[in-house]
Protein backbone atom coordinates (compact mmCIF):
# COMPACT_ATOMS: atom_id res chain seq x y z
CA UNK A 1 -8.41 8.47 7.63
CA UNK A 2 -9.14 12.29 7.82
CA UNK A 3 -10.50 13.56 3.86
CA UNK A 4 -7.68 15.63 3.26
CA UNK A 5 -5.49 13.07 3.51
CA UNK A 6 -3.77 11.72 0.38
CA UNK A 7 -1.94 8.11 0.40
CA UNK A 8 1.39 9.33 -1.42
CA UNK A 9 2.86 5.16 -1.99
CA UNK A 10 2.36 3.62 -5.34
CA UNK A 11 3.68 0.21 -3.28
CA UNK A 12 1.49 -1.31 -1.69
CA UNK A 13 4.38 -2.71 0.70
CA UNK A 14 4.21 0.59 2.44
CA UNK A 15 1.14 0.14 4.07
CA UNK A 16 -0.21 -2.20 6.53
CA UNK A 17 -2.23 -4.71 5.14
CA UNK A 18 -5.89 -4.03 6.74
CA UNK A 19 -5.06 -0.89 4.73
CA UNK A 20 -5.19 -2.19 1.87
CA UNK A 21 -7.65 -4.63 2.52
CA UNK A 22 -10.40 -1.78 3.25
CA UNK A 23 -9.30 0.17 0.01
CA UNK A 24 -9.47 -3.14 -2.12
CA UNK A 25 -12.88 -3.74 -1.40
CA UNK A 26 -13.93 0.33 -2.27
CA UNK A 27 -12.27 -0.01 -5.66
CA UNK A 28 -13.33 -3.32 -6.38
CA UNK A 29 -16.89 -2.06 -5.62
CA UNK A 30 -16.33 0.72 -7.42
CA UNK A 31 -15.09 -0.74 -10.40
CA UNK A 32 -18.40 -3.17 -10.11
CA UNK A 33 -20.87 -0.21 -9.72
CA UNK A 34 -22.11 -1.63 -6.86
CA UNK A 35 -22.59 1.56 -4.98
CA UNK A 36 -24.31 0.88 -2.20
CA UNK A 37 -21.38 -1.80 -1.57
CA UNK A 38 -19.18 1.51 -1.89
CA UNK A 39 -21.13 3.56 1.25
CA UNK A 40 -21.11 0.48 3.26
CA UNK A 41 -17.41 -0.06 3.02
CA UNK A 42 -16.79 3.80 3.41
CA UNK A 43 -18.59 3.21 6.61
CA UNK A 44 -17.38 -0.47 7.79
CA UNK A 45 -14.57 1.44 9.46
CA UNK A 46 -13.52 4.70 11.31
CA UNK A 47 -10.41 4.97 9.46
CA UNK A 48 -11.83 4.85 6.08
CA UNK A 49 -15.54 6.86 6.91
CA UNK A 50 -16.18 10.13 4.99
CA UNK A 51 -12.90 9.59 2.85
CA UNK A 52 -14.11 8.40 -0.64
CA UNK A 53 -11.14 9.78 -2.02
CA UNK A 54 -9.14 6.04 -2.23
CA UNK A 55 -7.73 4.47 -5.21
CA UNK A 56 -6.22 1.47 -5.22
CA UNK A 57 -2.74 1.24 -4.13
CA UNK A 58 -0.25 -0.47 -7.05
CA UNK A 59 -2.96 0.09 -9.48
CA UNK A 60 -2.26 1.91 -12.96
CA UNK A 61 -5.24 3.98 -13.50
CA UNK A 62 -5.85 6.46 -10.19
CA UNK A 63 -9.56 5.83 -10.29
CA UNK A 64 -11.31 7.26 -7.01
CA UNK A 65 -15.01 5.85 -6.61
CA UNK A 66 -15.87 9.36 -7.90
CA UNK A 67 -14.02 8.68 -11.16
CA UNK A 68 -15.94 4.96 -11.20
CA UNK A 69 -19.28 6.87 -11.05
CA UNK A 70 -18.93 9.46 -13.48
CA UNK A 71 -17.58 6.40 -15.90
CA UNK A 72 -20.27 4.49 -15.20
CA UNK A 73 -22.76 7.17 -15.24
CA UNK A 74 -23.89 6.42 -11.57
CA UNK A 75 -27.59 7.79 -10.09
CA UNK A 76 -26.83 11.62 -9.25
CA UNK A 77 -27.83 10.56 -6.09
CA UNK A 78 -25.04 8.60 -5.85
CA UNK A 79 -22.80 11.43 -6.87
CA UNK A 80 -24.24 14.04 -4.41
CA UNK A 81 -23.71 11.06 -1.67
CA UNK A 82 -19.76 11.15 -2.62
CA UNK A 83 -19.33 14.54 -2.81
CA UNK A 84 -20.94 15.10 0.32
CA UNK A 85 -18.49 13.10 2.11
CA UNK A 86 -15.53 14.84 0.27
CA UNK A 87 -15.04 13.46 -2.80
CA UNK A 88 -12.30 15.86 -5.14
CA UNK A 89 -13.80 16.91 -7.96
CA UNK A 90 -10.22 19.00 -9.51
CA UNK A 91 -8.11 14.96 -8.75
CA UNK A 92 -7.42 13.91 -11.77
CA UNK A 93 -6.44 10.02 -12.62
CA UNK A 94 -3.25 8.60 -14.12
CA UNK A 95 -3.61 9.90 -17.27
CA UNK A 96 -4.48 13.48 -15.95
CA UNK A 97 -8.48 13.16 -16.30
CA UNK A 98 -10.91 15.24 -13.79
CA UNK A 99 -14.34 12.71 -13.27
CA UNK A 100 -16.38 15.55 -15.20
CA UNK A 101 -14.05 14.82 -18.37
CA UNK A 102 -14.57 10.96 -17.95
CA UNK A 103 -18.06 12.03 -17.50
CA UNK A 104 -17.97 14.39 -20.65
CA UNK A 105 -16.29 11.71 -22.41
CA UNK A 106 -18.54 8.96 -21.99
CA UNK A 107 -22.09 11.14 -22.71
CA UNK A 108 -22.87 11.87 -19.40
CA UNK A 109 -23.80 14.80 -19.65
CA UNK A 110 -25.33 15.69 -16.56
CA UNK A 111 -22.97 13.85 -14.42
CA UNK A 112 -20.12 15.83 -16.28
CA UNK A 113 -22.04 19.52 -15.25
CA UNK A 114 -22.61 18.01 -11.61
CA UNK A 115 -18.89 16.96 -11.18
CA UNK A 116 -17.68 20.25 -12.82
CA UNK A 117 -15.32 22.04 -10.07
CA UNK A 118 -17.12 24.63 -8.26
CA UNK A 119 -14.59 27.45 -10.36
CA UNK A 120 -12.89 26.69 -13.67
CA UNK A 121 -9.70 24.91 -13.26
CA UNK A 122 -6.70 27.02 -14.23
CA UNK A 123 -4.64 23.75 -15.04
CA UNK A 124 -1.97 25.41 -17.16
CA UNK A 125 -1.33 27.34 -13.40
CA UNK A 126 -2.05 24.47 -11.59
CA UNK A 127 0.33 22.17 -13.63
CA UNK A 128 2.96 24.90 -13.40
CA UNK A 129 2.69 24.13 -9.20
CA UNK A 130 2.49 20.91 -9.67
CA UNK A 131 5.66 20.56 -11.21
CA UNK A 132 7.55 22.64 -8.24
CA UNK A 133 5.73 20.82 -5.08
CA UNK A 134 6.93 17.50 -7.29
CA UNK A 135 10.47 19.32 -7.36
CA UNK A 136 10.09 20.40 -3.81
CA UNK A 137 9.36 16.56 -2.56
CA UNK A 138 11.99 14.68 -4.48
CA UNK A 139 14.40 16.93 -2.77
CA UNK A 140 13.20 16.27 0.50
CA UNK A 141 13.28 12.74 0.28
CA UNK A 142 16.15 11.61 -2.33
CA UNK A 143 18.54 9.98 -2.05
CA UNK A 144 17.40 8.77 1.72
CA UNK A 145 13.87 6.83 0.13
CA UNK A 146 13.39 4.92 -3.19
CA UNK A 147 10.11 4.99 -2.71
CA UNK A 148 7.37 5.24 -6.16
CA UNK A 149 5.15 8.23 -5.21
CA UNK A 150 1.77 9.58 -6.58
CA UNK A 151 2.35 13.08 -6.09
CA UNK A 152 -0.05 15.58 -4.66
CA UNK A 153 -2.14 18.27 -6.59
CA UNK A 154 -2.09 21.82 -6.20
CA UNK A 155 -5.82 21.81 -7.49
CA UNK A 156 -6.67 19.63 -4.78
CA UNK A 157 -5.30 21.80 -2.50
CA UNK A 158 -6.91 24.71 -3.70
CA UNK A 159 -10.38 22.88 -3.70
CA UNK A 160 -10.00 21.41 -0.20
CA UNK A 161 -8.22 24.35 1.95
CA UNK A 162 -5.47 21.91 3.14
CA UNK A 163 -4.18 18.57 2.39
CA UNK A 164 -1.80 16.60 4.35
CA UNK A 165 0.40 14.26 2.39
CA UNK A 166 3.12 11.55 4.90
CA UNK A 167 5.54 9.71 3.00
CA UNK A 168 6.27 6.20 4.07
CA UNK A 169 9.93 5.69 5.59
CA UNK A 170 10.26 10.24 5.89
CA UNK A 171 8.30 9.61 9.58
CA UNK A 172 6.65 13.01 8.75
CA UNK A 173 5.57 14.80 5.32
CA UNK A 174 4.18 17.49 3.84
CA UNK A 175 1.42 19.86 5.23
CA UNK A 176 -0.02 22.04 2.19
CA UNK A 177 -2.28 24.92 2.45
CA UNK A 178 -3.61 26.96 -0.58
CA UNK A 179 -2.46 30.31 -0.79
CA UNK A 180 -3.31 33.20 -2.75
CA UNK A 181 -0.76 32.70 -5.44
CA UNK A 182 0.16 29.60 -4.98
CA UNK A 183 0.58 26.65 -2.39
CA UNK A 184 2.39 27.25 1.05
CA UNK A 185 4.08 23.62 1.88
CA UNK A 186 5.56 22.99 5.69
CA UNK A 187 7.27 19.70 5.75
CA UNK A 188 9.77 17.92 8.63
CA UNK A 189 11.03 14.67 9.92
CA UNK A 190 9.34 13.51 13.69
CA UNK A 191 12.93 11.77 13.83
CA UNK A 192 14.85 14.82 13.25
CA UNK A 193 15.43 17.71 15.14
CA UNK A 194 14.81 21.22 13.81
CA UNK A 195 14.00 19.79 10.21
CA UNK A 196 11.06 21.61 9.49
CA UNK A 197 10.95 23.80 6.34
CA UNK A 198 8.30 26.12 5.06
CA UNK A 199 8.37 26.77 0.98
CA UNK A 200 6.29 28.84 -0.80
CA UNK A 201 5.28 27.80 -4.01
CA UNK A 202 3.93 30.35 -7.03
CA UNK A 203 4.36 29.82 -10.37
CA UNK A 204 7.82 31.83 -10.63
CA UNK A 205 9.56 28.91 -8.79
CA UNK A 206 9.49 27.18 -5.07
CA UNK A 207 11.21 29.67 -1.93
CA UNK A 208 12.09 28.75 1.52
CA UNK A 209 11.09 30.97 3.99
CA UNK A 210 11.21 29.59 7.06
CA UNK A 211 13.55 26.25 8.50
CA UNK A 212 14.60 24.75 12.22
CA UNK A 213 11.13 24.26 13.33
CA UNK A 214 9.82 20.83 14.84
């Protein structure tokens, strides 16, 4: 699975069941602290090596074995190793924590200034994008999928470049790219002719600028 790749189902019967399989055993080594465990399932297979950012699917809390370590307070070795292999510092978990506030909030200090994003987090912004890409992908999809969804980031997308989210059942998704101001989101259908749409996305609202393409 390529790193900027985020796994949009909350149920897990959207996905195969190797899949899940491979995820299972990252969060429940995860969860364990068993880190080495971790690496060694990240690199069991070419679909899950150098992706570290997996949670496990149908679970409640969004944990990513970089959220594990920073509750833990794992080696800083162990955190360099994550986050050289692309681990998202700006995700934040179910209950909209970053791994430097679990960190913070469990007296790891150091952990917490290692896991810090790179540039302060402008989450009021961010949380202002998030709630038009949300707006954006419920009206792509409704009423045709009843699928649960954990919806992308915009300060994932800024700290990554690009992020490609697929929805189960749309045979295509959503490629987003940080902008300047905002988030520039391309999505289409592989099964549909000339449903491609291009939105731009800024705090003042979501704007098509471009359809008919794929």
């Amino acid at each position: 699975m390529d790193p900027h790749h985020w796994p949009a189902a909350l149920d897990r019967a959207a996905y195969a069941e190797p899949f899940l399989a491979r995820t299972d055993v990252i969060a429940d080594a995860a969860r364990a602290a068993r880190w080495t465990d971790v690496l060694a399932a990240l690199d069991a297979d070419t679909n899950t090596t150098e992706h570290p950012n997996v949670w496990r699917i149908g679970g409640t809390s969004g944990f990513t074995p970089l959220h594990q370590a920073a509750w833990h307070g794992a080696r800083v070795e162990v955190v360099h190793e994550l986050l050289r292999r692309g681990a998202w510092r700006t995700l934040r978990t179910t209950d909209g924590k970053t791994a430097a506030d679990i960190a913070r909030e469990r007296g790891h200090k150091l952990l917490a200034h290692e896991l810090q994003p790179q540039e302060p987090e402008r989450r009021l912004q961010f949380s202002v994008l998030d709630g038009h890409l949300l707006g954006l992908v419920e009206a792509r999809i409704r009423p045709a999928l009843s699928i649960r969804l954990r919806y992308p980031q915009t300060a994932v997308v800024h700290e990554v470049g690009t992020l490609w989210y697929p929805v189960p059942g749309m045979y295509g998704g959503f490629s987003l790219k940080a902008v300047p101001d905002g988030v520039e989101a391309e999505s289409w259908i592989r099964v549909v002719g000339g449903s491609g749409q291009r939105h731009l996305i800024t705090r003042e609202g979501c704007r098509l600028v471009d359809e008919g393409f794929v």
